[in-house]
Protein backbone atom coordinates (compact mmCIF):
# COMPACT_ATOMS: atom_id res chain seq x y z
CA UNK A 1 180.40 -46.15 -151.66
CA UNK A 2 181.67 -42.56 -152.10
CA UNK A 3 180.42 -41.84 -155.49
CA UNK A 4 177.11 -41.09 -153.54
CA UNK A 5 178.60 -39.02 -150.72
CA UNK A 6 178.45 -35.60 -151.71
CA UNK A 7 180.34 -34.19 -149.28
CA UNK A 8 183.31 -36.40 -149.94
CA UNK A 9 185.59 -33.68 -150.96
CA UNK A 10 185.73 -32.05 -148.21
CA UNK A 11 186.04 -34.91 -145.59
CA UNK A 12 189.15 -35.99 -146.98
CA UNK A 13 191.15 -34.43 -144.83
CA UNK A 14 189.68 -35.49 -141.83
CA UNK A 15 189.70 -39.17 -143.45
CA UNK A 16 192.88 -39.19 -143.29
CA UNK A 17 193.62 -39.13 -139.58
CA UNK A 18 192.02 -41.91 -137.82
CA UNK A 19 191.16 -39.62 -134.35
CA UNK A 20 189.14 -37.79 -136.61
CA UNK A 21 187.13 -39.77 -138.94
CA UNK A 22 184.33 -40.10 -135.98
CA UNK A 23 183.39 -36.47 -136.56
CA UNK A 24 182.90 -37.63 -140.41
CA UNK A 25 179.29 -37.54 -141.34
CA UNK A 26 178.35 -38.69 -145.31
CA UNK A 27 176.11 -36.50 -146.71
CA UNK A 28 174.06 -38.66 -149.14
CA UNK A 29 171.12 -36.77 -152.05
CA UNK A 30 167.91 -39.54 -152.50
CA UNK A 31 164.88 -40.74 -151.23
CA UNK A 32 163.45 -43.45 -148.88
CA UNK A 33 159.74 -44.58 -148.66
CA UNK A 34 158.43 -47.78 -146.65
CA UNK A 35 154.99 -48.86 -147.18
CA UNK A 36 152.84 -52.01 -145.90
CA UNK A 37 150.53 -53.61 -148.93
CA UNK A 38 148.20 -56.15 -148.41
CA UNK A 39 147.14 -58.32 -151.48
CA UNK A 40 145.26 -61.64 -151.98
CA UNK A 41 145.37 -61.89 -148.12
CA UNK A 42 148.92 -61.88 -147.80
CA UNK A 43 150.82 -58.87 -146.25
CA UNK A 44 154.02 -57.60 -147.05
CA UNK A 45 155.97 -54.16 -146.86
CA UNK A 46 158.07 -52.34 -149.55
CA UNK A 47 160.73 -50.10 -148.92
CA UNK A 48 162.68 -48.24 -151.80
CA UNK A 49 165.78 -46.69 -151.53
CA UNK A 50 167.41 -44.15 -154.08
CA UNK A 51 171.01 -42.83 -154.19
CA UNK A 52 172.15 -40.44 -156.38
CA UNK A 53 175.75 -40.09 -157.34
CA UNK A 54 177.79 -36.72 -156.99
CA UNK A 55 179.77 -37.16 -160.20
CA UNK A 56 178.54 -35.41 -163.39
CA UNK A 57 175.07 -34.26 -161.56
CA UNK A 58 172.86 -31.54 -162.64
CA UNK A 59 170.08 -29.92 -164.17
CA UNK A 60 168.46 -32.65 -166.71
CA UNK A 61 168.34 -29.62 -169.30
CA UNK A 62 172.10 -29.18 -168.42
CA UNK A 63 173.33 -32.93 -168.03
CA UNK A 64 173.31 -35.58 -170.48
CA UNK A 65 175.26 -38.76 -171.77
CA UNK A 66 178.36 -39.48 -170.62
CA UNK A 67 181.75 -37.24 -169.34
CA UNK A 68 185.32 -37.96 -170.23
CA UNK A 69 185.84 -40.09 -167.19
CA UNK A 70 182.65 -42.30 -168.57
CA UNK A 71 180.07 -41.00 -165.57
CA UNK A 72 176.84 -40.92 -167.06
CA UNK A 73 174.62 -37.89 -166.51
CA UNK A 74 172.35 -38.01 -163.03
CA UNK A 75 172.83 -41.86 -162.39
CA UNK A 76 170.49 -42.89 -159.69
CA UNK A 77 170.79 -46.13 -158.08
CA UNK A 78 167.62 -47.92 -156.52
CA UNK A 79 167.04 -50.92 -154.23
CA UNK A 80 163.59 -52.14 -153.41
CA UNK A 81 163.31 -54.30 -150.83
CA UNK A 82 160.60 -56.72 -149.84
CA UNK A 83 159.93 -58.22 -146.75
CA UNK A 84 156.81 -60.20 -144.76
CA UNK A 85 156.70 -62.10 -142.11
CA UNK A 86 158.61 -65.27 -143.08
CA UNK A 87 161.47 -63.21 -143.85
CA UNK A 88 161.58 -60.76 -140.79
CA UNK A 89 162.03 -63.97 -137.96
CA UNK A 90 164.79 -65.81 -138.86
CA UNK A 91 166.48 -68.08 -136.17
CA UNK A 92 169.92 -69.52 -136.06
């Protein structure tokens, strides 16, 4: 989604012809961490991923509530995923 591709401004223009849009590379601000856990004898992994979005972003001294167009200050948006071994060999 382009609310978390900071340097969506700028690749506008090159959006906008098709020949170019290959040379397009999203700049995206978070964090990514994958871990294996073991617990009761059953093994999993974790992975967490964290976006954060371009509009009204800053300082958290600086940036707070909401703007006029209703972006709230520093939104983050987080996905965990979980995965073991059933879930990683799926057939047809």
């Amino acid at each position: 989604h382009h609310r978390f591709v900071w340097n969506h401004f700028h690749m506008g223009p090159f959006l906008r012809r098709e020949a170019w849009q290959r040379w397009c590379l999203p700049i995206i601000h978070g964090f990514f961490a994958s871990t294996k856990c073991s617990s009761f004898g059953w093994t999993f992994e974790v992975t967490l991923i964290a976006r954060r979005s371009r509009f009204y972003a800053g300082t958290r001294y600086r940036k707070r509530g909401l703007n006029v167009d209703g972006h709230v200050a520093n939104d983050v948006e987080i996905e965990q995923l979980l995965c073991d071994d059933s879930t990683r060999h799926l057939s047809r």
